[in-house]
Protein backbone atom coordinates (compact mmCIF):
# COMPACT_ATOMS: atom_id res chain seq x y z
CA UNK A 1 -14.17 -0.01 25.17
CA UNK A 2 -12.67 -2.92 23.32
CA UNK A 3 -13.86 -2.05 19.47
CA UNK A 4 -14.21 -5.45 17.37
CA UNK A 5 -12.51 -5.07 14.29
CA UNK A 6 -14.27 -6.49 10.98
CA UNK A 7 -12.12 -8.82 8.65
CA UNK A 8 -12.59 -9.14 4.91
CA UNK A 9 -12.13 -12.18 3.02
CA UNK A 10 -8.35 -10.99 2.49
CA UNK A 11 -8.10 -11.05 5.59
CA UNK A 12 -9.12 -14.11 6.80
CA UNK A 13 -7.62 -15.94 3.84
CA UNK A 14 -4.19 -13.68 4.71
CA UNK A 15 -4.44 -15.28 7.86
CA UNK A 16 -4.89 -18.81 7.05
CA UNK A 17 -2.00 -18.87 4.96
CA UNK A 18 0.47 -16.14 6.53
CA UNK A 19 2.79 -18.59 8.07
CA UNK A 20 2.55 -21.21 4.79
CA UNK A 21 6.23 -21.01 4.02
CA UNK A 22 6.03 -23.00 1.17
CA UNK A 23 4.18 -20.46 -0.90
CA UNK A 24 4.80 -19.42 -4.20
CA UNK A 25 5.55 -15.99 -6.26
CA UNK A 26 2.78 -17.27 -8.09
CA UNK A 27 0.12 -17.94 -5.66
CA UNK A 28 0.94 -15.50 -2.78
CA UNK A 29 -1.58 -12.76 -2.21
CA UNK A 30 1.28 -10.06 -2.22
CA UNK A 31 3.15 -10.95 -5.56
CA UNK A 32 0.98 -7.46 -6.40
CA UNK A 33 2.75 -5.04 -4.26
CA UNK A 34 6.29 -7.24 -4.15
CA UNK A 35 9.21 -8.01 -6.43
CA UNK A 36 7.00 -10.17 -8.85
CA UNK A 37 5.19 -6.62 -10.15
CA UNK A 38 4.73 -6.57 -13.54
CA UNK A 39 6.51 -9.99 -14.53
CA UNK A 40 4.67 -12.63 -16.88
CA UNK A 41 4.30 -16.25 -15.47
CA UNK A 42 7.16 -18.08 -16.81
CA UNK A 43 9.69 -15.35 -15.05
CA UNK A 44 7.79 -15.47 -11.90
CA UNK A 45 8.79 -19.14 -12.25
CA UNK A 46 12.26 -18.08 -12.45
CA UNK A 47 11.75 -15.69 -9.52
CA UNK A 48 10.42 -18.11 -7.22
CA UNK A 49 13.53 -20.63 -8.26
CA UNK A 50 15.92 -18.34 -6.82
CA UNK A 51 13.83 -17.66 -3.35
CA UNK A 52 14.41 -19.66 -0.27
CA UNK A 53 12.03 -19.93 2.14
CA UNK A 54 12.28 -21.13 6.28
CA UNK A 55 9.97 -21.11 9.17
CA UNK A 56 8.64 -18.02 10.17
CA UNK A 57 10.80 -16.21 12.86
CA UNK A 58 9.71 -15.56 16.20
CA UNK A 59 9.28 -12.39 18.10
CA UNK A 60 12.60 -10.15 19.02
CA UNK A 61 14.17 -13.06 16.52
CA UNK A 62 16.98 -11.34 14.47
CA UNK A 63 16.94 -11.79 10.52
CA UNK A 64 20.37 -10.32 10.42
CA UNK A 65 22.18 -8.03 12.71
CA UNK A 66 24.97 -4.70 12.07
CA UNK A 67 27.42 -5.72 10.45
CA UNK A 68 26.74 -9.15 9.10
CA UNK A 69 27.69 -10.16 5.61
CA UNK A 70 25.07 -9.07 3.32
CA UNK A 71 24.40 -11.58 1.17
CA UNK A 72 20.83 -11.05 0.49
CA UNK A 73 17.67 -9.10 0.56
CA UNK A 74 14.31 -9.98 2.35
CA UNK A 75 10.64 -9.60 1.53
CA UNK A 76 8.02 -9.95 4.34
CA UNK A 77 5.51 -12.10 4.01
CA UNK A 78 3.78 -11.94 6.87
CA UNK A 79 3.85 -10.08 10.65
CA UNK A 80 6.27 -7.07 11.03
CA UNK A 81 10.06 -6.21 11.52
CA UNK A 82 11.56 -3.39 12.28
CA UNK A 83 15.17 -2.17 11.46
CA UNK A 84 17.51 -0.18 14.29
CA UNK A 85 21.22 0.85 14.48
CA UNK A 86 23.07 0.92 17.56
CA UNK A 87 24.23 3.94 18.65
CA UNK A 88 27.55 4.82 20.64
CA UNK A 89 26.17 4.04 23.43
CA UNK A 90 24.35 0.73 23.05
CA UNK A 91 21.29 2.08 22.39
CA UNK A 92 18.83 1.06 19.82
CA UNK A 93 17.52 3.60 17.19
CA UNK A 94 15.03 2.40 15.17
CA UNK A 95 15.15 3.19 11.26
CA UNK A 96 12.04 2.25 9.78
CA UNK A 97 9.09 -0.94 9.96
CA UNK A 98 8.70 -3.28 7.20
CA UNK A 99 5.40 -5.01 6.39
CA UNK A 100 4.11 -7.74 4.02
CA UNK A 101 5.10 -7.15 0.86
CA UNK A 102 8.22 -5.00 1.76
CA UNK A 103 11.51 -5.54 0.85
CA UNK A 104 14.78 -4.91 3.64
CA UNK A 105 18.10 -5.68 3.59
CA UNK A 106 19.06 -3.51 0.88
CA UNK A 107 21.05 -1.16 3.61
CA UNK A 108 24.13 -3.72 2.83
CA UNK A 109 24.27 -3.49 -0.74
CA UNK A 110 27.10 -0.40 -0.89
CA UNK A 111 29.70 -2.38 1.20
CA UNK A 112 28.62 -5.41 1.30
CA UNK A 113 27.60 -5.19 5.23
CA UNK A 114 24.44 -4.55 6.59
CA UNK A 115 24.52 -0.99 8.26
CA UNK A 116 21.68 -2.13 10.49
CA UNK A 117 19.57 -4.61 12.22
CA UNK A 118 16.11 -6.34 11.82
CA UNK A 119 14.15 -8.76 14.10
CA UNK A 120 10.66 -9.13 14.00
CA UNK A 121 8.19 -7.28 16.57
CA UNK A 122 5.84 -10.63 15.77
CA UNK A 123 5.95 -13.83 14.17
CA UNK A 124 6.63 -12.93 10.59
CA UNK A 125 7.43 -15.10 7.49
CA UNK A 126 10.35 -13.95 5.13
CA UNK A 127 11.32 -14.85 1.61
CA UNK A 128 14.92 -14.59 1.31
CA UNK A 129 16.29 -13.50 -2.01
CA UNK A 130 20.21 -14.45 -2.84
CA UNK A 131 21.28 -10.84 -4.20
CA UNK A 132 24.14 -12.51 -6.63
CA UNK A 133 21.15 -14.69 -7.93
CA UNK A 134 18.83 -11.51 -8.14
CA UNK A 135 21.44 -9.39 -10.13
CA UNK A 136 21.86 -12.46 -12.77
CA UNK A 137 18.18 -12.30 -12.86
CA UNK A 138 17.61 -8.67 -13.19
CA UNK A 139 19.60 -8.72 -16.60
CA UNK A 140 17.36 -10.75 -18.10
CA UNK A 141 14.35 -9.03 -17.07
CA UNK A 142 14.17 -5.62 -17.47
CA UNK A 143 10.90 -5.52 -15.78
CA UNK A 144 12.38 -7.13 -13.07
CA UNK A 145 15.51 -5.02 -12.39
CA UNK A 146 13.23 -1.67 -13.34
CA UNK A 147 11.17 -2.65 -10.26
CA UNK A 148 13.91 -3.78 -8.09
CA UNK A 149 15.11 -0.14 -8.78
CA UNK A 150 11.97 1.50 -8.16
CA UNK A 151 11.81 -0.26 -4.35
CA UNK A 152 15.42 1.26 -4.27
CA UNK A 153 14.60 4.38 -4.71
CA UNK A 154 11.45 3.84 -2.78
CA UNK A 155 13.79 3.30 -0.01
CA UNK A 156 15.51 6.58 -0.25
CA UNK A 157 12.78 8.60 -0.28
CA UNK A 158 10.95 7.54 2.79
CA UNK A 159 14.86 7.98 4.49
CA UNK A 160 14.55 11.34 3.39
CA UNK A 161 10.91 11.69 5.02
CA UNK A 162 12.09 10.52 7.57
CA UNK A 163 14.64 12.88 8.44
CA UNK A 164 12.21 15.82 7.19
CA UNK A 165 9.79 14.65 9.64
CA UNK A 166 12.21 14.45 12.47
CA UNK A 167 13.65 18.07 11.90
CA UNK A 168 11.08 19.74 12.13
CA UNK A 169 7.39 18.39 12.53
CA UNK A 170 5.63 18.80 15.96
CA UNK A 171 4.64 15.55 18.16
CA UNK A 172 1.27 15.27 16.83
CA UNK A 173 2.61 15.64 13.05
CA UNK A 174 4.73 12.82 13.75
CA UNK A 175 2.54 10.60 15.42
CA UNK A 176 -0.30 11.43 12.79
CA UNK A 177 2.12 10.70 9.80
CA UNK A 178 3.28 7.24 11.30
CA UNK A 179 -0.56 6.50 11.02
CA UNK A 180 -1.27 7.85 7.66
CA UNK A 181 1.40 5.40 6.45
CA UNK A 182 0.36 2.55 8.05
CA UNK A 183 -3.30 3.05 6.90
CA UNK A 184 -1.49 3.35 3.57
CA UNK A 185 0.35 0.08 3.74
CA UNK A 186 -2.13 -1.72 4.84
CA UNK A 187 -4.48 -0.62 1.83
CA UNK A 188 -2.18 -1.61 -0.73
CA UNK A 189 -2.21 -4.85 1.15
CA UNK A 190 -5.79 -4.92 0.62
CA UNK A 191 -6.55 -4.47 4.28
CA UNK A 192 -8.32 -2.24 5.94
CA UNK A 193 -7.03 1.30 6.06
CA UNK A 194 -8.98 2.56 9.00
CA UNK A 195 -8.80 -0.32 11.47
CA UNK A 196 -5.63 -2.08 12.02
CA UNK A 197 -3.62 -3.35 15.22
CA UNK A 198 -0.24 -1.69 15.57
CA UNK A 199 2.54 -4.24 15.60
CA UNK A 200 5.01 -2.33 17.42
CA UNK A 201 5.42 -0.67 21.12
CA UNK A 202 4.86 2.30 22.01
CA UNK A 203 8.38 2.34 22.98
CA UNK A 204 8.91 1.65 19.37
CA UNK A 205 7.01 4.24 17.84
CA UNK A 206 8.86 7.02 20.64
CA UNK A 207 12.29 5.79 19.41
CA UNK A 208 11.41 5.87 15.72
CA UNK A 209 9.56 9.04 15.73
CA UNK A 210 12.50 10.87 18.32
CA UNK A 211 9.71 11.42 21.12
CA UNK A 212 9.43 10.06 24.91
CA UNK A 213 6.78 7.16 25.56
CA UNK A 214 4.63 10.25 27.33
CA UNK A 215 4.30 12.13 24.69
CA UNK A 216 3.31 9.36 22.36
CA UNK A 217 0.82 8.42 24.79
CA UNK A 218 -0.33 11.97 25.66
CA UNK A 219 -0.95 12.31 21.66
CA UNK A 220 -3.06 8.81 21.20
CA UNK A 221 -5.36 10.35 24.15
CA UNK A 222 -5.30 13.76 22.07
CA UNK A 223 -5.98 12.04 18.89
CA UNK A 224 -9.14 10.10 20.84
CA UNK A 225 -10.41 13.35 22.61
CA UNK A 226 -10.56 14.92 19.16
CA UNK A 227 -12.73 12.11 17.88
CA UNK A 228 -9.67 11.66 15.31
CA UNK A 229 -8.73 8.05 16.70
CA UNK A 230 -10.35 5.29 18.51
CA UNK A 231 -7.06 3.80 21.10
CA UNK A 232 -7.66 0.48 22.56
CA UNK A 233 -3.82 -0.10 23.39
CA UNK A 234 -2.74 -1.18 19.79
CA UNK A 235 -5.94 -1.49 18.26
CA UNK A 236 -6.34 1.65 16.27
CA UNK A 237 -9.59 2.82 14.04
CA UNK A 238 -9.40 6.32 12.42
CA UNK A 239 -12.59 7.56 12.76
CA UNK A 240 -11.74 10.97 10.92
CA UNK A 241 -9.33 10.77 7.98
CA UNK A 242 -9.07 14.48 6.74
CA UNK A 243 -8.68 15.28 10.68
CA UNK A 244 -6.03 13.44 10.71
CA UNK A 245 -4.34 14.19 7.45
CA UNK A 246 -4.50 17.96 8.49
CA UNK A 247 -2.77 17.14 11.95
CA UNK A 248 -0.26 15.66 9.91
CA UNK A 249 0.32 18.78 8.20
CA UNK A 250 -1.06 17.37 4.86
CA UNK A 251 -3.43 18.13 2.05
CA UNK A 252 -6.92 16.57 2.57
């Protein structure tokens, strides 16, 4: 049963403007949760002098590939990416999904390469942020570079989750933590945090979370059968949080 999913005013007004890429820092509706944090108007002017914007990229589009000269770092504006290496055998492993509001490309800072890839799973908007121009920035605004930091380490962390989750969670911890942090994400965002449509495959989700399409799909129809989730291919509703918070092995 196909479940209609309510949409806020955020939402709708998210939507009407998504794509717009001649936003500002000081008008977009994620300047909350992005790089802009914390800074008073006349530096968010400065901010926004140093961003470039383009047209949104379309879906399986690359924003940069392994490899390339880094030369800047990205914030998502609107739809998804998601970032893979290529292993030894021309395989893609993918490293992690970025939503509005989240910054990538910071994977090339140490040697000046990007050590991955990122293309977006749906049309998404970027705003592209010179890093030379963000460092000249960040020394006159300690606010600024102390946030630019804090995304840094941000970054770390959830690498180290990551490979915590992988070593030694079960297939229905995984599965259940990729949803906690989506329903996460998508509050901060001001969305809802219970119904949401999941941008990726579930190819996607297999390769990111180390498990076979099967038993991703074998865990959605657990997840429904335990009254946990509503699955209506990637429409998802969690219709009991605390269930799922305890299947992914966390504190209610």
């Amino acid at each position: 049963m196909t479940m209609p999913l309510a949409k806020s005013g955020d939402e709708l007004s998210l939507k009407q403007c998504s794509h717009d890429y001649q936003v500002s820092c000081g008008n977009c509706r994620l300047n909350s949760i992005c790089l802009p944090l914390a800074l008073e108007s006349d530096d968010i002017q400065q901010l926004d002098d140093i961003i470039q914007r383009s047209k949104p990229l379309q879906k399986s589009q690359h924003l940069y590939r392994e490899g390339d000269d880094f030369q800047s770092v990205y914030a998502v504006r609107s739809g998804t990416l998601k970032a893979y290496k290529t292993t030894d055998d021309g395989r893609e492993q993918v490293t992690g999904f970025y939503f509005p509001g989240e910054i990538l490309g910071m994977d090339g800072i140490s040697n000046n390469a990007h050590a991955s890839s990122a293309k977006a799973l749906e049309t998404a908007a970027v705003c592209e942020i010179p890093f030379s121009s963000l460092e000249k920035l960040s020394s006159l605004m300690p606010n600024l570079q102390r946030h630019f930091f804090q995304l840094m380490s941000r970054e770390i962390t959830e690498d180290q989750q990551l490979i915590t989750l992988l070593s030694k969670n079960s297939a229905d911890e995984r599965v259940a933590s990729l949803m906690i942090s989506i329903s996460t994400r998508n509050a901060k965002r001001k969305l809802s945090s219970t119904q949401f449509r999941l941008p990726m495959s579930r190819v996607d989700i297999g390769n990111y979370l180390g498990l076979t399409v099967e038993t991703v799909s074998r865990v959605f129809s657990r997840m429904q059968k335990m009254n946990i989730l509503c699955v209506d291919n990637k429409e998802i509703e969690i219709l009991d949080s605390q269930g799922l918070r305890k299947m992914a092995n966390l504190s209610c």
